[in-house]
N, C-alpha and C. Protein backbone atom coordinates (compact mmCIF):
# COMPACT_ATOMS: atom_id res chain seq x y z
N UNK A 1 -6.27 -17.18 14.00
CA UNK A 1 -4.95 -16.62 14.19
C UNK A 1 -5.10 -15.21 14.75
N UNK A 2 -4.55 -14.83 15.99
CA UNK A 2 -4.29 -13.88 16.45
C UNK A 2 -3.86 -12.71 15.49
N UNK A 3 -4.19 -10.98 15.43
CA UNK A 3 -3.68 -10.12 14.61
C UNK A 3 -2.46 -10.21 14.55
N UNK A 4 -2.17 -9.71 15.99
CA UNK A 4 -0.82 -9.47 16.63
C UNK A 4 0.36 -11.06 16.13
N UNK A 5 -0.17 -12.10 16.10
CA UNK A 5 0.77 -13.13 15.57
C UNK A 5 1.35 -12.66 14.14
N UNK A 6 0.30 -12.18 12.98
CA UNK A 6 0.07 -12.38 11.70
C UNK A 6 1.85 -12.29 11.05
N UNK A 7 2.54 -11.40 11.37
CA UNK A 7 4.11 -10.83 11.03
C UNK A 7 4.72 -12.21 11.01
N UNK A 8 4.60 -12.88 12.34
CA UNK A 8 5.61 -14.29 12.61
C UNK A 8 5.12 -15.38 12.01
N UNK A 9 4.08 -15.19 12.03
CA UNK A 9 3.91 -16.55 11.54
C UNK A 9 4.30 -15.93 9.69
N UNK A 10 3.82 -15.06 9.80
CA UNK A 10 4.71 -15.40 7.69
C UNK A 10 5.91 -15.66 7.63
N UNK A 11 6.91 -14.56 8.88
CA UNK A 11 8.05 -15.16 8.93
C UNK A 11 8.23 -16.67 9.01
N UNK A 12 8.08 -17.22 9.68
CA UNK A 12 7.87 -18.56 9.92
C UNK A 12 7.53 -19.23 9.03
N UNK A 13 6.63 -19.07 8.28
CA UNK A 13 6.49 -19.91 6.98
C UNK A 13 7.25 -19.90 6.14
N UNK A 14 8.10 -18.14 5.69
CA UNK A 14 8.92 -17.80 5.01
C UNK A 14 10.29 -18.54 5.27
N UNK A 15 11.06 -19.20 6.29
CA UNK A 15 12.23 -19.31 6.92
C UNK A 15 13.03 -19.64 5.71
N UNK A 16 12.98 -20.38 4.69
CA UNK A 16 13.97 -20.79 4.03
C UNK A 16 14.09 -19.72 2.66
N UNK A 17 13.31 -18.45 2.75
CA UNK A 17 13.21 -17.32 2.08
C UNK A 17 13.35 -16.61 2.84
N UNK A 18 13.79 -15.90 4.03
CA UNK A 18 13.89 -14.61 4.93
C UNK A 18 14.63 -13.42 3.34
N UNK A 19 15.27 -13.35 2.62
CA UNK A 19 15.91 -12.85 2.17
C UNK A 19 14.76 -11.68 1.48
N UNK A 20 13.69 -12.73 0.91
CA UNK A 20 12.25 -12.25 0.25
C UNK A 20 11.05 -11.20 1.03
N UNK A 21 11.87 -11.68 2.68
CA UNK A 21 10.63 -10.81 3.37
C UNK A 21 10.86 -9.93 3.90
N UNK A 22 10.11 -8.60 3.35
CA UNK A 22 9.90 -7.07 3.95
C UNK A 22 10.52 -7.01 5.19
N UNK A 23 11.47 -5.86 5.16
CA UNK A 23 12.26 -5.46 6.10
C UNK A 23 10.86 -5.09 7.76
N UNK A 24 10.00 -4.31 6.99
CA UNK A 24 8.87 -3.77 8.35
C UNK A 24 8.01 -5.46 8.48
N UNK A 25 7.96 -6.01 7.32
CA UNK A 25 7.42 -7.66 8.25
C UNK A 25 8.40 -8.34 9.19
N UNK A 26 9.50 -8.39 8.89
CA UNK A 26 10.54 -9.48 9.49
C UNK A 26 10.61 -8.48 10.95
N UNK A 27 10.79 -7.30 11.01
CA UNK A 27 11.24 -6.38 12.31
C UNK A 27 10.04 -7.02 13.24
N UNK A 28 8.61 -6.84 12.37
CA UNK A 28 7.62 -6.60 12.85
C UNK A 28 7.53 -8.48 13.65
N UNK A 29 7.61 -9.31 12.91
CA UNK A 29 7.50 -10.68 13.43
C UNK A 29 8.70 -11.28 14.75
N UNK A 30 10.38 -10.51 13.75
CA UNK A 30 11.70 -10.51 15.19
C UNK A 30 10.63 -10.05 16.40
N UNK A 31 10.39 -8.72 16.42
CA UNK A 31 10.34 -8.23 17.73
C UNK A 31 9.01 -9.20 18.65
N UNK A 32 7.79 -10.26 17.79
CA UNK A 32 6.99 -11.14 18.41
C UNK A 32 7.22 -11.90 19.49
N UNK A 33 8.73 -12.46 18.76
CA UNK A 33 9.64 -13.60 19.33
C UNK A 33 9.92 -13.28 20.43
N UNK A 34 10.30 -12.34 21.02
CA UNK A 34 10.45 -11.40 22.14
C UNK A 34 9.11 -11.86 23.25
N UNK A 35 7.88 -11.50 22.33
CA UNK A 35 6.66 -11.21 23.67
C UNK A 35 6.29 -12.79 23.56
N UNK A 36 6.82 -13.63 22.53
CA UNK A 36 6.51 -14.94 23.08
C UNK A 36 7.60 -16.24 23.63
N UNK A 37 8.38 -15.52 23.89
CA UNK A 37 9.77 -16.10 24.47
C UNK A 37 10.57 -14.64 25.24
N UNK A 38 9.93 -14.60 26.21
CA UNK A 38 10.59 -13.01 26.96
C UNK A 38 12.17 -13.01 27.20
N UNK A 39 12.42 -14.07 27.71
CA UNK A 39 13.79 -14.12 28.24
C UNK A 39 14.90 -14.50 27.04
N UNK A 40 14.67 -14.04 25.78
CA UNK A 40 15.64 -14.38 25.21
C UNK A 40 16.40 -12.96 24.54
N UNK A 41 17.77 -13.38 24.03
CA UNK A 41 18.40 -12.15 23.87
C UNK A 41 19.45 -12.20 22.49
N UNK A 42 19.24 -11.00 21.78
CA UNK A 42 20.22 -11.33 20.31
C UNK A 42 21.48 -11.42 20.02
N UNK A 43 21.97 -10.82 21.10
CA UNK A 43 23.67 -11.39 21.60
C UNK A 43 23.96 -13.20 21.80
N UNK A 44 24.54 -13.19 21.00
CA UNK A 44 24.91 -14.98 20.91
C UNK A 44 23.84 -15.94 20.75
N UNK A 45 22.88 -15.38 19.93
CA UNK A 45 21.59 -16.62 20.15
C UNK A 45 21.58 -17.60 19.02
N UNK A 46 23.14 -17.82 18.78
CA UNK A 46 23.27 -19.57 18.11
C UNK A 46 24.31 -20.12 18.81
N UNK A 47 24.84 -19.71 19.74
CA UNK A 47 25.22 -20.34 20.84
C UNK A 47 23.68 -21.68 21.28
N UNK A 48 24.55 -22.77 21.51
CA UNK A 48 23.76 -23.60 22.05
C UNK A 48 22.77 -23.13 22.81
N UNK A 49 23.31 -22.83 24.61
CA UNK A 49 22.57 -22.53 25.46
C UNK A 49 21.92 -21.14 25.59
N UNK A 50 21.80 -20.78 24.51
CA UNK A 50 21.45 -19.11 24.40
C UNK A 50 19.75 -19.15 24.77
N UNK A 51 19.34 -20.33 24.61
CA UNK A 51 17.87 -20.62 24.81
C UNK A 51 16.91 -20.76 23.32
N UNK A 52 17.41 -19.79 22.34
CA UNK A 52 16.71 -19.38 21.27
C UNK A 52 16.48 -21.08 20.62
N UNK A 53 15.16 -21.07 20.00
CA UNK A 53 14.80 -22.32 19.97
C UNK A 53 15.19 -22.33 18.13
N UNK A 54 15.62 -23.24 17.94
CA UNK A 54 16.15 -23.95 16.93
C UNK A 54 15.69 -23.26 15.68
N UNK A 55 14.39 -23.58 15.37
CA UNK A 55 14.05 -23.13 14.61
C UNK A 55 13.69 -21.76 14.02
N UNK A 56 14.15 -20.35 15.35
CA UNK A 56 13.93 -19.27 15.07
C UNK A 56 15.07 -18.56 15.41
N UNK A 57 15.99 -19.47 14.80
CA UNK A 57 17.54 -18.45 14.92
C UNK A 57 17.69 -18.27 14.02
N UNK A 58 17.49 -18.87 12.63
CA UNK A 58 17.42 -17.76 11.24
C UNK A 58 16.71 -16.13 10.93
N UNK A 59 15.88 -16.38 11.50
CA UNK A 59 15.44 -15.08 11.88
C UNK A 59 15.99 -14.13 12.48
N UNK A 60 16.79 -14.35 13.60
CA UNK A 60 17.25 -13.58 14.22
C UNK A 60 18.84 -13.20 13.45
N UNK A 61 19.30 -14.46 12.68
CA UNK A 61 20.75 -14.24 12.03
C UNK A 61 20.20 -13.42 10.55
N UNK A 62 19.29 -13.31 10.37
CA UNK A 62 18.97 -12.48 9.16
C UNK A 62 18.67 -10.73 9.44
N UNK A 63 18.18 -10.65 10.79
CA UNK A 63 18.33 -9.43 11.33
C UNK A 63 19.73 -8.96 11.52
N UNK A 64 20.10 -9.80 12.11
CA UNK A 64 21.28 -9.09 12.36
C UNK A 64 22.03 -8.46 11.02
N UNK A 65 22.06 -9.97 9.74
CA UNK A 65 22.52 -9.62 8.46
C UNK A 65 22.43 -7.91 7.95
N UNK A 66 20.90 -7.44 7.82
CA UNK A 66 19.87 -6.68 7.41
C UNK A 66 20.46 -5.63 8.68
N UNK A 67 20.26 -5.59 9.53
CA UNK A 67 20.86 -4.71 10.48
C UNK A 67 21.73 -4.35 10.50
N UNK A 68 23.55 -4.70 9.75
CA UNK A 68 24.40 -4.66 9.74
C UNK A 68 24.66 -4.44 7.88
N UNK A 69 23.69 -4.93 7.41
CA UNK A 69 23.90 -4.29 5.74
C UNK A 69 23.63 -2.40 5.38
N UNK A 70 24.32 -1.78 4.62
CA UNK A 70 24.47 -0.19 4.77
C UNK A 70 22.89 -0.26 3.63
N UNK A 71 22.96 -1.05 2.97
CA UNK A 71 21.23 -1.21 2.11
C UNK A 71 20.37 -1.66 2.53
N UNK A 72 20.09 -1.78 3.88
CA UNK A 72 18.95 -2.48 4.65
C UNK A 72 18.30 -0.68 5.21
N UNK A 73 16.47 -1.31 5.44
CA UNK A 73 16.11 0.00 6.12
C UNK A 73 16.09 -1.05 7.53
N UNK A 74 16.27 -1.99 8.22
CA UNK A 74 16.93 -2.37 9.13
C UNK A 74 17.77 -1.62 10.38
N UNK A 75 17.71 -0.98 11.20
CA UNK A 75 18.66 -0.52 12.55
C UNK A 75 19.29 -1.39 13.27
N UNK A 76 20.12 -0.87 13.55
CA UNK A 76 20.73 -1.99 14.67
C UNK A 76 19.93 -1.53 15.98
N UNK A 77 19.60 -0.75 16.43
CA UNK A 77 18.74 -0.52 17.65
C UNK A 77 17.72 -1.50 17.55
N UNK A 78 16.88 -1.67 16.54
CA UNK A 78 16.09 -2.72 16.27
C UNK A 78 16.04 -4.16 16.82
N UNK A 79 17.24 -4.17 16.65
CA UNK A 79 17.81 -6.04 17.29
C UNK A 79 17.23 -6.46 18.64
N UNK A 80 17.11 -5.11 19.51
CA UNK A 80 16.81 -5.02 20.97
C UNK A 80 15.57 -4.68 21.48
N UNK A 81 14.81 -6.24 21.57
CA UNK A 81 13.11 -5.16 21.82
C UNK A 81 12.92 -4.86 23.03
N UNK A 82 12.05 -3.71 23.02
CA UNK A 82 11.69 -3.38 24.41
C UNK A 82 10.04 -3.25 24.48
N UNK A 83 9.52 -3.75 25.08
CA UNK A 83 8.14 -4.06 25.59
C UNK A 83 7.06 -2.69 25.26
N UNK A 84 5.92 -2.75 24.97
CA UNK A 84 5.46 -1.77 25.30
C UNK A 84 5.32 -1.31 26.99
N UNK A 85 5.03 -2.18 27.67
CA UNK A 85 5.20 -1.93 29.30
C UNK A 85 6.38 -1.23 29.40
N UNK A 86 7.42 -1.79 29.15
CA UNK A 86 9.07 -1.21 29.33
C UNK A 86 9.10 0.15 28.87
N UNK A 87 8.67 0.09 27.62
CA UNK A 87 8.74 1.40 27.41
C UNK A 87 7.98 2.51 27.95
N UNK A 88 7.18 2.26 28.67
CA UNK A 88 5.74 3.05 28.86
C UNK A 88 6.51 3.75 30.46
N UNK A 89 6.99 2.95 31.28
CA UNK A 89 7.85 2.56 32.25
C UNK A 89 9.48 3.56 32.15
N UNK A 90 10.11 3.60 30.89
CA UNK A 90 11.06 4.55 30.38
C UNK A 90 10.71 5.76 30.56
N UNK A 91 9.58 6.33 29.89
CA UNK A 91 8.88 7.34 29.20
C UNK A 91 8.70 8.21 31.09
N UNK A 92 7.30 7.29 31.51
CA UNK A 92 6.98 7.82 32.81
C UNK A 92 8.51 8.23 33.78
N UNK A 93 9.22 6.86 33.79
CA UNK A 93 10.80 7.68 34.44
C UNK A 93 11.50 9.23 33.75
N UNK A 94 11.17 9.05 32.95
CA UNK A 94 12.26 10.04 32.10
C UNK A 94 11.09 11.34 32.40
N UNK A 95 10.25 11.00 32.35
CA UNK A 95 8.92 12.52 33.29
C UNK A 95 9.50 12.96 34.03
N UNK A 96 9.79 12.03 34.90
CA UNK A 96 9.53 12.16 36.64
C UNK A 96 11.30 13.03 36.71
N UNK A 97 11.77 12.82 35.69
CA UNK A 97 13.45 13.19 35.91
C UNK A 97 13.42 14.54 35.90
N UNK A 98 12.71 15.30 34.88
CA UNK A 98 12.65 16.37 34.50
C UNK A 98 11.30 16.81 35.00
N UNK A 99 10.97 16.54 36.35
CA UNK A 99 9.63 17.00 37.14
C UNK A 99 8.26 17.38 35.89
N UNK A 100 8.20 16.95 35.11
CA UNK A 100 6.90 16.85 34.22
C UNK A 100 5.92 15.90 35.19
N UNK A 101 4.44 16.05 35.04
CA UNK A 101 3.85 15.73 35.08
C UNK A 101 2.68 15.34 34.06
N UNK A 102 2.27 14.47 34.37
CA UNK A 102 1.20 13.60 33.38
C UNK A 102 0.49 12.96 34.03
N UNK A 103 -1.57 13.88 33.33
CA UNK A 103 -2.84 13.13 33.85
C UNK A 103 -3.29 12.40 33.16
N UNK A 104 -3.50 11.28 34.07
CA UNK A 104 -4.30 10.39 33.90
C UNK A 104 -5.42 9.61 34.39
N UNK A 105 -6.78 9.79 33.67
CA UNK A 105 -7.34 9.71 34.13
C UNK A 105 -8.41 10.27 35.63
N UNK A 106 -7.74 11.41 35.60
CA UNK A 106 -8.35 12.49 36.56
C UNK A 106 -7.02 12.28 37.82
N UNK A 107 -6.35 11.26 37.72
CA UNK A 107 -4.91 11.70 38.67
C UNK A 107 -4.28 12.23 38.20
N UNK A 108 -3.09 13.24 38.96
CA UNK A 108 -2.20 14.23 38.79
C UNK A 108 -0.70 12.87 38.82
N UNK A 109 -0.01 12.58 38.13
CA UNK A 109 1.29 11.90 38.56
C UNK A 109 2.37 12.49 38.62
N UNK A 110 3.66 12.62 39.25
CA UNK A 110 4.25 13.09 39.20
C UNK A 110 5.68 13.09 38.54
């Protein structure tokens, strides 16, 4: 078993207990679902054609739960993953906005 799996798959085993599992496991396993199903999205994903596959829309309706409870350490920003690429990709734009530069690797970027 992959490291990086380890979060989802407990989720996954857990499904008919999500209630039982750690707010930083469940975030940590939601946001998996993401890098192993890219194109899916947490807006309407028990809608039929939402794509989200059957068996991992409890997960995602328990985030939302937990995300939307005022006793959850849960965010709603959370709901929405963004890639490490994506982000890396944010970061470098948001440089370049405010003319910072950042080396790497013996290049100057701008």
């Amino acid at each position: 078993m992959k490291q990086q799996n380890v979060s989802l798959d407990y989720v996954v085993k857990h499904l008919k207990q999500l209630d039982r599992v750690k707010d930083l496991t469940l975030v940590r396993g939601y946001h998996q679902i993401f890098e192993q199903y890219p194109g899916l999205h947490p807006d309407g994903f028990d809608d039929a054609d939402s794509g989200w596959p059957e068996e991992l829309r409890p997960v995602c309706a328990e985030m939302w739960r937990r995300a939307e409870s005022l006793t959850s350490d849960v965010k709603p920003d959370q709901m929405y993953y963004i890639n490490k690429a994506f982000r890396k990709l944010m970061v470098d734009s948001n440089r370049q906005k405010v003319g910072q530069r950042t080396i790497t690797k013996g290049a100057v970027k701008a």
